[in-house]
Protein backbone atom coordinates (compact mmCIF):
# COMPACT_ATOMS: atom_id res chain seq x y z
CA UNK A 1 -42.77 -12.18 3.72
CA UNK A 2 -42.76 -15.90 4.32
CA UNK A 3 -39.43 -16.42 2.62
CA UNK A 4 -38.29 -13.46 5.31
CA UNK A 5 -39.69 -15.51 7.88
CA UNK A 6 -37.86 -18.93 6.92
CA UNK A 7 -34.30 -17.12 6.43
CA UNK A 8 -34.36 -15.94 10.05
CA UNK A 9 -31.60 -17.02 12.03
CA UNK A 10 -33.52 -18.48 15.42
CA UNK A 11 -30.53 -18.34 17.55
CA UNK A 12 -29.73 -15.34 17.16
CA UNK A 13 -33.34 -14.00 17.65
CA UNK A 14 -33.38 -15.92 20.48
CA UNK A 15 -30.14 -14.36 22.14
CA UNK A 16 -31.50 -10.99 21.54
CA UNK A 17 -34.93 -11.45 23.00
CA UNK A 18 -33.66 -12.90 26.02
CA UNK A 19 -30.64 -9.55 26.23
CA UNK A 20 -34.14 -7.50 25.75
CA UNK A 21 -36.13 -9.66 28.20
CA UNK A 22 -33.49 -9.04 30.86
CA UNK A 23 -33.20 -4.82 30.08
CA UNK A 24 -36.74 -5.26 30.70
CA UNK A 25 -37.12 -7.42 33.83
CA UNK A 26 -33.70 -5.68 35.44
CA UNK A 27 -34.11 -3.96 38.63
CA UNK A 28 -34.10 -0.72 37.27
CA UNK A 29 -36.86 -1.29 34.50
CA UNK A 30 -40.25 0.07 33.97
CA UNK A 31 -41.26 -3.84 35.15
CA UNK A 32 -39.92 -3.95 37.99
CA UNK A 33 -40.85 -0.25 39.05
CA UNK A 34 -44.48 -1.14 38.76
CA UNK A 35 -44.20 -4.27 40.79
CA UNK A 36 -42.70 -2.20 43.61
CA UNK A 37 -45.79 0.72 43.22
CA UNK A 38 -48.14 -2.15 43.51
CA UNK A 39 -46.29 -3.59 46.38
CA UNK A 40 -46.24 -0.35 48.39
CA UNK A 41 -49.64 0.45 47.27
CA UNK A 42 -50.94 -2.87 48.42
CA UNK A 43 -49.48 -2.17 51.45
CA UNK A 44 -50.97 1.19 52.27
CA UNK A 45 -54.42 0.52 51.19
CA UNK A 46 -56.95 -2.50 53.05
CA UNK A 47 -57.58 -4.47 50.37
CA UNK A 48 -58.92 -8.15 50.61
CA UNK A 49 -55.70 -10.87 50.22
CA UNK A 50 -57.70 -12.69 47.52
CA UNK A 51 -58.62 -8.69 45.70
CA UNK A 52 -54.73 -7.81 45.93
CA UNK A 53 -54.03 -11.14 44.46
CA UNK A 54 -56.63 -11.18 41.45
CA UNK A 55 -55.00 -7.58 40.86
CA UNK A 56 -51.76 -8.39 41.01
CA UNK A 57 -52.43 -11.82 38.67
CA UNK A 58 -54.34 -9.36 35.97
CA UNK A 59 -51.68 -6.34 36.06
CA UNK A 60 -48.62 -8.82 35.83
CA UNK A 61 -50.35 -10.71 33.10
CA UNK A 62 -50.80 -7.69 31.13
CA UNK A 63 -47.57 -6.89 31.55
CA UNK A 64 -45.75 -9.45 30.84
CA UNK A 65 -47.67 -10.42 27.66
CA UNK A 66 -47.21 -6.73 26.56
CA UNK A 67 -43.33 -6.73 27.08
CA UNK A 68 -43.04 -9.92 25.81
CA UNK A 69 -44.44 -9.16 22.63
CA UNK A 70 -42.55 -5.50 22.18
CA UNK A 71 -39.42 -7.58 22.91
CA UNK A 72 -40.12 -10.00 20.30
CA UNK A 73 -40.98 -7.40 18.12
CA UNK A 74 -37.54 -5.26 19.06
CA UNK A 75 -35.64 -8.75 18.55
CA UNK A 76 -37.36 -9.21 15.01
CA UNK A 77 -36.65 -5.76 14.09
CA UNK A 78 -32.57 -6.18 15.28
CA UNK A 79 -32.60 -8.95 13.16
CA UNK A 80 -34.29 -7.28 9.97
CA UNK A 81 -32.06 -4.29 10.43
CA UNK A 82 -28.98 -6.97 10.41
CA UNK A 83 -30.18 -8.77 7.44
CA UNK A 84 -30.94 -4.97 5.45
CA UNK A 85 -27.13 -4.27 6.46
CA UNK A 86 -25.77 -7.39 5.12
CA UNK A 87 -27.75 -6.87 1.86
CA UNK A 88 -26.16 -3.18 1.65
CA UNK A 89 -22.83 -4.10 2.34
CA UNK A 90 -23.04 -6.90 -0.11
CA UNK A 91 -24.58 -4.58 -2.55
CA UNK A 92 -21.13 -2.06 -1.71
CA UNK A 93 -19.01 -4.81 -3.14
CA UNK A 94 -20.87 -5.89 -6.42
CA UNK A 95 -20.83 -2.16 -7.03
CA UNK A 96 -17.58 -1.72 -6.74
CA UNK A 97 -16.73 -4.97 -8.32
CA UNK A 98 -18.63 -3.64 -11.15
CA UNK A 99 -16.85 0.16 -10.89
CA UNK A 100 -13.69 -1.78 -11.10
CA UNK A 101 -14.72 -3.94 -14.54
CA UNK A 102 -16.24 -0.65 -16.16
CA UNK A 103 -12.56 0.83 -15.21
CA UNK A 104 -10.97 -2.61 -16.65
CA UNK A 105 -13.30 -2.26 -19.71
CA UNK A 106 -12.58 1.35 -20.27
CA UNK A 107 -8.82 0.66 -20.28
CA UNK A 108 -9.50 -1.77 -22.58
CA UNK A 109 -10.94 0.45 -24.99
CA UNK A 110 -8.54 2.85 -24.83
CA UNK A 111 -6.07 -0.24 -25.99
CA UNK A 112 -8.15 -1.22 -29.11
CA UNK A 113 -7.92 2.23 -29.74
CA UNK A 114 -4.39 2.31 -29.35
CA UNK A 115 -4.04 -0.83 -31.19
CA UNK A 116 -5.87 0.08 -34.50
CA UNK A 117 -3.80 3.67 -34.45
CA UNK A 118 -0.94 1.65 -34.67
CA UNK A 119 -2.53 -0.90 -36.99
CA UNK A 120 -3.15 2.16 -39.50
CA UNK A 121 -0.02 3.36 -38.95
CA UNK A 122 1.80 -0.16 -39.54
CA UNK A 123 -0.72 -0.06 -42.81
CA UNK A 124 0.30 3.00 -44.29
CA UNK A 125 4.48 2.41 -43.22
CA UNK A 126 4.04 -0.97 -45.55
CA UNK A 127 2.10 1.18 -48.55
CA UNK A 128 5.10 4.30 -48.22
CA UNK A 129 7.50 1.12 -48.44
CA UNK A 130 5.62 -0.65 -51.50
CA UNK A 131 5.41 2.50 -53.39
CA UNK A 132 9.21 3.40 -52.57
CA UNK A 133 10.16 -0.04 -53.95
CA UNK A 134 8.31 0.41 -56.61
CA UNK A 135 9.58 4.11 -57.69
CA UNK A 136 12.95 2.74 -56.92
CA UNK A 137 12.48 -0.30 -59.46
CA UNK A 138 10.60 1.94 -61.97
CA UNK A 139 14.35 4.33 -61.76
CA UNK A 140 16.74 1.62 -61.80
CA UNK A 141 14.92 0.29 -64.96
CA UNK A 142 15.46 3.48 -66.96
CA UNK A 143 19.23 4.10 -65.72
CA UNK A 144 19.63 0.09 -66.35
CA UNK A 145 18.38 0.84 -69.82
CA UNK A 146 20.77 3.44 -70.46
CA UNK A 147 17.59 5.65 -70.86
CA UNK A 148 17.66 9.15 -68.67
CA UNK A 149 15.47 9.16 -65.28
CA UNK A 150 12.58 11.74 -66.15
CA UNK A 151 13.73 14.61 -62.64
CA UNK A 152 9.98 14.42 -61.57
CA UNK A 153 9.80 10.49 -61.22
CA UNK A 154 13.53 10.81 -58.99
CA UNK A 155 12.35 14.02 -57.13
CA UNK A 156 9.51 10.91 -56.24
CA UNK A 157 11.84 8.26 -55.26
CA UNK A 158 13.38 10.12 -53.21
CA UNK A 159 10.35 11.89 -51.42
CA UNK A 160 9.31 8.07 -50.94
CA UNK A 161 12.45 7.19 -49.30
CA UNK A 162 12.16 9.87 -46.94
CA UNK A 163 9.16 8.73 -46.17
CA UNK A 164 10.35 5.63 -44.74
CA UNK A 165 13.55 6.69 -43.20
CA UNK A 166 14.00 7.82 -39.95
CA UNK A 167 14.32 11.29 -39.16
CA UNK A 168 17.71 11.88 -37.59
C-alpha cells in the first residue's frame, strides 16, 4: 500500500479533486441546495443572529469536511482505476507479445521438423547412391574380367539406379 501511495501522480489527483470539488460546490449541487434550505429556513423561523450563525458555522463545517473527504476519496479512486487500466492494457501487449513468440516458436518447430525430413531424406539419397556405385563397380569388375555378371547382382544395379534417377 505504501508503494501505491508513493507512485501516485499528485497533479493529476489534484486536477480531479478540484473537477469533483466544483460538481460539488456548483449551483446545482446537493451543497449548494442545502445552503439555500438553511437560508430560507433562517429566514422564516426567529432565531437569535448569533443561534443562526453557530448553526450555520456547524452544518457548513460538516459539510464541507464530509464532501471534501468523499471527493478525495472519488479522486483517489479515478486515479487507482487509471493506474489498474494501465496495468491491463500493458498486460494486453506482453500477452500478445508472448502469443506472437509461441506462434514464432511453433513455426519454428514445424521447420526443424521440416529440416530433419529432409536431412533423412538427403541421408538415405547418399546411401541409394553409395550402394549404386558400389553394385555398379562390383558389375563392371566381372564384365572387365571377362567373367559373366551373375542376372541377380544386374537385376540389383539396376534397381539401384532407379533408385536414384528421376522419375520422368
Amino acid at each position: 500500500m505504501a508503494d501505491e501511495v508513493l507512485n501516485l501522480d499528485t497533479t493529476k489527483l489534484i486536477e480531479d479533486y478540484k473537477q469533483i470539488e466544483n460538481a460539488i460546490v456548483d449551483d446545482s449541487s446537493i451543497f449548494a441546495k442545502t445552503l439555500k434550505y438553511l437560508e430560507d429556513s433562517f429566514n422564516d423561523k426567529t432565531l437569535a443572529p448569533k443561534d443562526k450563525i453557530s448553526i450555520q458555522a456547524n452544518l457548513m463545517s460538516a459539510m464541507t469536511i464530509n464532501l471534501t473527504a468523499r471527493a478525495l476519496d472519488t479522486a483517489l479512486n479515478m486515479q487507482q482505476v487509471r493506474s489498474q487500466i494501465d496495468l491491463s492494457n500493458a498486460e494486453i501487449d506482453f500477452n500478445k507479445a508472448r502469443t506472437k513468440l509461441v506462434d514464432a516458436q511453433t513455426e519454428t518447430e514445424k521447420e526443424k521438423k521440416n529440416a530433419v525430413i529432409r536431412e533423412v531424406t538427403s541421408y538415405d539419397d547418399q546411401l541409394n547412391i553409395k550402394e549404386a556405385e558400389i553394385i555398379t563397380n562390383a558389375v563392371f569388375g566381372y564384365a572387365s574380367g571377362g567373367v559373366s555378371v551373375p542376372s541377380d547382382l544386374m537385376t540389383k544395379m539396376l534397381n539401384a539406379i532407379d533408385k536414384i534417377t528421376p522419375n520422368s
